[in-house]
PDB file of N, CA and C in Angstrom:
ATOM      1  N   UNK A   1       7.091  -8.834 -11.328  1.00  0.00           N
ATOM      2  CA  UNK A   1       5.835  -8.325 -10.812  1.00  0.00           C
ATOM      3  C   UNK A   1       5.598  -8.823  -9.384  1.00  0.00           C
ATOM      4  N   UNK A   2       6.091  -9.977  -9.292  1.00  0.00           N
ATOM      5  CA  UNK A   2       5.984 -10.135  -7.899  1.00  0.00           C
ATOM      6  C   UNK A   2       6.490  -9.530  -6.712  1.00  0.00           C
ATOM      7  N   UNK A   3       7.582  -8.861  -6.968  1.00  0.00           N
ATOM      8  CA  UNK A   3       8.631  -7.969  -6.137  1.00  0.00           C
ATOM      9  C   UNK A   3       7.959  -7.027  -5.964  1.00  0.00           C
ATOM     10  N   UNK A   4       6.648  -6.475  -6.585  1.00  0.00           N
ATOM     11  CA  UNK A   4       5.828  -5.380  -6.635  1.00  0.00           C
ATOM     12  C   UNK A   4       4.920  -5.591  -5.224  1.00  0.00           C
ATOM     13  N   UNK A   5       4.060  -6.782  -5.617  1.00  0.00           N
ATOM     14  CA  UNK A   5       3.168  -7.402  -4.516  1.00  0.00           C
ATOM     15  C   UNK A   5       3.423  -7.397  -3.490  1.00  0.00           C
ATOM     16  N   UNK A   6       4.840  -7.909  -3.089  1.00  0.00           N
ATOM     17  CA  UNK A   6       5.899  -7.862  -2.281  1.00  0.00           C
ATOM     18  C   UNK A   6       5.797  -6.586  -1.428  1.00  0.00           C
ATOM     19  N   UNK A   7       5.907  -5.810  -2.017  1.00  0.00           N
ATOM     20  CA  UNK A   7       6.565  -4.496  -1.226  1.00  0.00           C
ATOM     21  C   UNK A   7       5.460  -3.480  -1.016  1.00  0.00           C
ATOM     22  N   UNK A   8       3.996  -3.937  -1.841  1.00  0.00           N
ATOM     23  CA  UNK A   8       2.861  -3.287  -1.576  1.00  0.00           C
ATOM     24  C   UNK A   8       2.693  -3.599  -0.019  1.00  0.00           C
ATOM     25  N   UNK A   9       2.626  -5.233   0.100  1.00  0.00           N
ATOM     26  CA  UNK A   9       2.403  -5.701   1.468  1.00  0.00           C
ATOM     27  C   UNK A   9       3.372  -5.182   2.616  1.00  0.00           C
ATOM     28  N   UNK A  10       4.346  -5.245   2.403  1.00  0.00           N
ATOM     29  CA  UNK A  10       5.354  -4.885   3.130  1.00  0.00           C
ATOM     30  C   UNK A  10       5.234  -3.607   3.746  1.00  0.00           C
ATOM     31  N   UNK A  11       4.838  -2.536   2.435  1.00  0.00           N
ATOM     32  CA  UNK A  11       4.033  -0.822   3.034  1.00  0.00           C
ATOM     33  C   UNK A  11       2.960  -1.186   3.728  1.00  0.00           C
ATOM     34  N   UNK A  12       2.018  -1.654   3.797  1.00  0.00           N
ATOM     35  CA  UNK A  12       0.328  -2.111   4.328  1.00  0.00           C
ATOM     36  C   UNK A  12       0.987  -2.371   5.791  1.00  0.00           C
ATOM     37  N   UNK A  13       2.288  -3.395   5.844  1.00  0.00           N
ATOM     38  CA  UNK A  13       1.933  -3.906   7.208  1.00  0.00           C
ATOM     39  C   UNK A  13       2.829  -2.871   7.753  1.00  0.00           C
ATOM     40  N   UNK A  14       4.351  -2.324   7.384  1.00  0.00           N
ATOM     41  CA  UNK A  14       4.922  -1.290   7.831  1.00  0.00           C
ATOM     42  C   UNK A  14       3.887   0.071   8.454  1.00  0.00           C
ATOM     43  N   UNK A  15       3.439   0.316   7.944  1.00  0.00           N
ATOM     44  CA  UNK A  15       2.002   1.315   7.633  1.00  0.00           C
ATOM     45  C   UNK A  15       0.934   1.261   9.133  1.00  0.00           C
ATOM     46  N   UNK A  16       0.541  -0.107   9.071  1.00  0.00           N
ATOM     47  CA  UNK A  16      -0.403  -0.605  10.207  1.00  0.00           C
ATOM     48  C   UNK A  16       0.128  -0.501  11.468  1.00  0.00           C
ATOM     49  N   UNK A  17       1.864  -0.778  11.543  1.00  0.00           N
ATOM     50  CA  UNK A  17       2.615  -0.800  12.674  1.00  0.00           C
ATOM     51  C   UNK A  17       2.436   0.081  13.278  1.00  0.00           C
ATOM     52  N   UNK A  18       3.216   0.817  12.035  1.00  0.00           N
ATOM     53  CA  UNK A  18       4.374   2.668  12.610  1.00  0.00           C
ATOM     54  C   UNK A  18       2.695   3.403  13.372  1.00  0.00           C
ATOM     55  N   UNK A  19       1.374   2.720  12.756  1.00  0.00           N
ATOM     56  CA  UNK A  19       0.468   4.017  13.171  1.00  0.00           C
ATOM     57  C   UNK A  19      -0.066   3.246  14.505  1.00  0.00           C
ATOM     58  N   UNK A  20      -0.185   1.975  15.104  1.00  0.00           N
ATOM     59  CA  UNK A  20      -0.479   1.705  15.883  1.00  0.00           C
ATOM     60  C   UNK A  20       0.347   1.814  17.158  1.00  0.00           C
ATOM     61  N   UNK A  21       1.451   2.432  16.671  1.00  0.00           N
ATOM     62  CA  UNK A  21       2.573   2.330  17.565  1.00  0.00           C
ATOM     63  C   UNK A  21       2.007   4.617  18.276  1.00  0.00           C
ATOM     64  N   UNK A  22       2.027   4.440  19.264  1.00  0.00           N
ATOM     65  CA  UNK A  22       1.952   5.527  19.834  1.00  0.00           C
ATOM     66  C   UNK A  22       0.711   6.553  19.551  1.00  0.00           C
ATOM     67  N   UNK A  23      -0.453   6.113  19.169  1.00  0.00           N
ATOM     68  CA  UNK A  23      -1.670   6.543  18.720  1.00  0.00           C
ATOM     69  C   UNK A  23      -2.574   6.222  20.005  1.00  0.00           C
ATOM     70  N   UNK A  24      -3.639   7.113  20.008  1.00  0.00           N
ATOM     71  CA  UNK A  24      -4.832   6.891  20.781  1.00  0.00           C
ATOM     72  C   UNK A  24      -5.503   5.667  20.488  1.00  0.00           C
ATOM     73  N   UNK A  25      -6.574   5.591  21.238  1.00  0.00           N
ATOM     74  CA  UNK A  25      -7.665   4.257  20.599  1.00  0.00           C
ATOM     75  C   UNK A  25      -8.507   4.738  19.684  1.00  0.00           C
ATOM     76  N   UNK A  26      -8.457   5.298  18.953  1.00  0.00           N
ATOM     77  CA  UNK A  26      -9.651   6.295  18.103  1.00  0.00           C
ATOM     78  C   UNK A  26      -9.354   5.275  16.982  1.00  0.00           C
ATOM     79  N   UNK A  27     -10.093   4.278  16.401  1.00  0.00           N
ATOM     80  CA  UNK A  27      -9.707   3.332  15.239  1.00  0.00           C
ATOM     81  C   UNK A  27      -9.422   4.578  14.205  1.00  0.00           C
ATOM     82  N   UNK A  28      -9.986   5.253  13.663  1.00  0.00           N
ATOM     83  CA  UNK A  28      -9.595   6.595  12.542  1.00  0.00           C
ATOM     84  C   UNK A  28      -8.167   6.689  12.465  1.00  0.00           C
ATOM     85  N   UNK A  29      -7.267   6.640  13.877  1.00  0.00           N
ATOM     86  CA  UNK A  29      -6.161   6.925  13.754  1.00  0.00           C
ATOM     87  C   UNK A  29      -5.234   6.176  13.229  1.00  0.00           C
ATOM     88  N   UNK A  30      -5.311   5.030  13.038  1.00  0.00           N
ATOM     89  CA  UNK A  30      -5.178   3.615  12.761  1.00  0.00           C
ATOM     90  C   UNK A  30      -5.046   3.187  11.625  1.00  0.00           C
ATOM     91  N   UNK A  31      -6.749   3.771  11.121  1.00  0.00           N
ATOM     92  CA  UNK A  31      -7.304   2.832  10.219  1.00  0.00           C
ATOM     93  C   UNK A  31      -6.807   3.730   8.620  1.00  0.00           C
ATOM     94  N   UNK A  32      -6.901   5.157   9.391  1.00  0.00           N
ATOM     95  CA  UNK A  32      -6.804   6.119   8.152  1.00  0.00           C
ATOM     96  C   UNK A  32      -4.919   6.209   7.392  1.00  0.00           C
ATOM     97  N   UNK A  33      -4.480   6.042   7.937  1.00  0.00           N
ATOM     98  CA  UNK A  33      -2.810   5.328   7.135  1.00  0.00           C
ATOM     99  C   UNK A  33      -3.039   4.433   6.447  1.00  0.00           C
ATOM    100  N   UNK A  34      -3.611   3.256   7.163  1.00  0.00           N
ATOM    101  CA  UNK A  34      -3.467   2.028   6.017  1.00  0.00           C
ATOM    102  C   UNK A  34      -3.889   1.605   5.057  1.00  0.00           C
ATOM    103  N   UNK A  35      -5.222   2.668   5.019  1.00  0.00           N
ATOM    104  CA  UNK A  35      -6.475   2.855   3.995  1.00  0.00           C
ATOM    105  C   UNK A  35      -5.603   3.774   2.781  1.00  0.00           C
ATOM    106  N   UNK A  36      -4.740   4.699   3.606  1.00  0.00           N
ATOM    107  CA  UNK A  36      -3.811   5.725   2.392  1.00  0.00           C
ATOM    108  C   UNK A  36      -2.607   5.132   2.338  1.00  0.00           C
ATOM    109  N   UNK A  37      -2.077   4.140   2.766  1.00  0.00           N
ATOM    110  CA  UNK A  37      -0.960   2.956   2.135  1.00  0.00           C
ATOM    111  C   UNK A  37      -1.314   2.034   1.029  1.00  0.00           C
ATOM    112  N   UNK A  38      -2.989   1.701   1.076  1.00  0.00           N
ATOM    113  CA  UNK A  38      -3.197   0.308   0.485  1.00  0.00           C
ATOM    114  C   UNK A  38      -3.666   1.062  -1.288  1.00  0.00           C
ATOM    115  N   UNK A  39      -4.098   2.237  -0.915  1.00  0.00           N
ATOM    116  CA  UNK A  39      -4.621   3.273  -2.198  1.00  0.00           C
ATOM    117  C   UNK A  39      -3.158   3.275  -3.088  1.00  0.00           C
ATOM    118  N   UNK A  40      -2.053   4.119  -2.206  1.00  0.00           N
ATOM    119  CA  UNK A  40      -0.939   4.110  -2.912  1.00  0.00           C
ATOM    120  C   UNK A  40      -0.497   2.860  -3.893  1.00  0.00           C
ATOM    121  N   UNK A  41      -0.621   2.104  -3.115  1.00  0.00           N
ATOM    122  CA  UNK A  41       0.136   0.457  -3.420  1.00  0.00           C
ATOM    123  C   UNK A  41      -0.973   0.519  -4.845  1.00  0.00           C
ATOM    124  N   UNK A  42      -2.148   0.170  -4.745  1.00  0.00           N
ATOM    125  CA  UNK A  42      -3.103   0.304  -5.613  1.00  0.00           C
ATOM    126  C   UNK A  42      -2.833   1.097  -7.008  1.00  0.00           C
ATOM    127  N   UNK A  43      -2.485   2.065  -7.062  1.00  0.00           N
ATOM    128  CA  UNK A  43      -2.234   3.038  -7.930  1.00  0.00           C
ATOM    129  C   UNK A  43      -1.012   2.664  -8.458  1.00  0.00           C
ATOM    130  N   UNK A  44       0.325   2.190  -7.754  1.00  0.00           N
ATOM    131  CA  UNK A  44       1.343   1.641  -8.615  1.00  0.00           C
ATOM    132  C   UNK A  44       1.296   0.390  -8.633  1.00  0.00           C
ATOM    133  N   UNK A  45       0.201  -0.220  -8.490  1.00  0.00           N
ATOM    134  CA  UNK A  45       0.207  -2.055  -9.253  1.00  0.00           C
ATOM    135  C   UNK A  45      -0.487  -1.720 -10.268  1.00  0.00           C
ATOM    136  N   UNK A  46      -1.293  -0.524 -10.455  1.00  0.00           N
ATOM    137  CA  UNK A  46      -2.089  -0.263 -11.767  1.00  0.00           C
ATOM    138  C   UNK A  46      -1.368   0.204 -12.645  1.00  0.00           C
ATOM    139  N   UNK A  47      -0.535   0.921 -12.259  1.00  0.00           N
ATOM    140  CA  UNK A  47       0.349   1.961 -13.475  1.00  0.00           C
ATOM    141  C   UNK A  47       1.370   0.821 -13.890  1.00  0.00           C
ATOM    142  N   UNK A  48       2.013   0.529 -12.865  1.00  0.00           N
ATOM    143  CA  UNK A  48       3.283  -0.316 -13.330  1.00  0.00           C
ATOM    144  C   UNK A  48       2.960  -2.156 -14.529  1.00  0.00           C
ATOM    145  N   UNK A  49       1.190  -2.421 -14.322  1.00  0.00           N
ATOM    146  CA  UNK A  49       0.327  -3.352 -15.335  1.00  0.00           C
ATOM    147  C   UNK A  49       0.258  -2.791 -16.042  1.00  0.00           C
ATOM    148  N   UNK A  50      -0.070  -1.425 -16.071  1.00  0.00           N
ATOM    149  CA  UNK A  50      -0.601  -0.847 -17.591  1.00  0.00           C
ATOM    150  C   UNK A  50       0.783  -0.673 -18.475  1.00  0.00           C
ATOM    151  N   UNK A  51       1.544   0.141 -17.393  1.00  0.00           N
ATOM    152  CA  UNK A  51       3.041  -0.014 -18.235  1.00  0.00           C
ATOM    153  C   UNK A  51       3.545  -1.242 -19.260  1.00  0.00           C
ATOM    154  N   UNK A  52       3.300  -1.979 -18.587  1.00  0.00           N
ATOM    155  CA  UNK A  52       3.627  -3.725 -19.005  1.00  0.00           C
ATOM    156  C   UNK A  52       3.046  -4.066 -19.831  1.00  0.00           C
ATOM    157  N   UNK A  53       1.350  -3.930 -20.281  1.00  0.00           N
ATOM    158  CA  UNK A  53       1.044  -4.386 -21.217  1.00  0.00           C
ATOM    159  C   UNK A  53       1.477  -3.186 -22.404  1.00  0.00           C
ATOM    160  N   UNK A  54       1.747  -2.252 -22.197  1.00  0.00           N
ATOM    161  CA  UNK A  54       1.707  -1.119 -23.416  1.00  0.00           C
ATOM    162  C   UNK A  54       3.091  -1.849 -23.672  1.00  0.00           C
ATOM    163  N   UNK A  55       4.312  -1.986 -22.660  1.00  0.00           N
ATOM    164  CA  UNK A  55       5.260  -2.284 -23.466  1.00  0.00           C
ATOM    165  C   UNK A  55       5.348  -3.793 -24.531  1.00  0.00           C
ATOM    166  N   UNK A  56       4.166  -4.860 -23.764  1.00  0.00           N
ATOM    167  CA  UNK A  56       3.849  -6.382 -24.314  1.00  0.00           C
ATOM    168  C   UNK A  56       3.414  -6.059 -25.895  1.00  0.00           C
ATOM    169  N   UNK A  57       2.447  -5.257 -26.415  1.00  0.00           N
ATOM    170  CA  UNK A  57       1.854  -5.233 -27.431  1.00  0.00           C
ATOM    171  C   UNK A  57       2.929  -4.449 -28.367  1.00  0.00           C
TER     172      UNK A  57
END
C-alpha cells in the first residue's frame, strides 16, 4: 500500500510541474491539473482499500 501513496505523490508533483512548465500566469491553469491529478489518485487509494478489505474478510 505504500507503493500506492508513493506514486499518488509522484502524479501530484509530476502533474504540478508538466502544468507549470509553459502556461500563462492565470493560477486556473495550474491549479486545475493538480486538483484533477489529486481526485484521480483519490479514487484509486479508495478502490484499491476497498479492494483490500473485501479481499481481508
Amino acid at each position: 500500500m505504500k507503493a500506492v501513496w508513493i506514486g499518488a505523490a509522484v502524479l501530484v508533483v509530476v502533474t504540478l510541474a508538466a502544468s507549470m512548465i509553459g502556461t500563462t500566469t492565470k493560477l486556473g491553469n495550474i491549479i486545475g491539473p493538480v486538483v484533477g491529478s489529486i481526485v484521480t489518485s483519490a479514487i484509486l487509494i479508495g478502490l484499491i482499500t476497498w479492494e483490500n478489505k473485501k479481499e481481508l474478510s
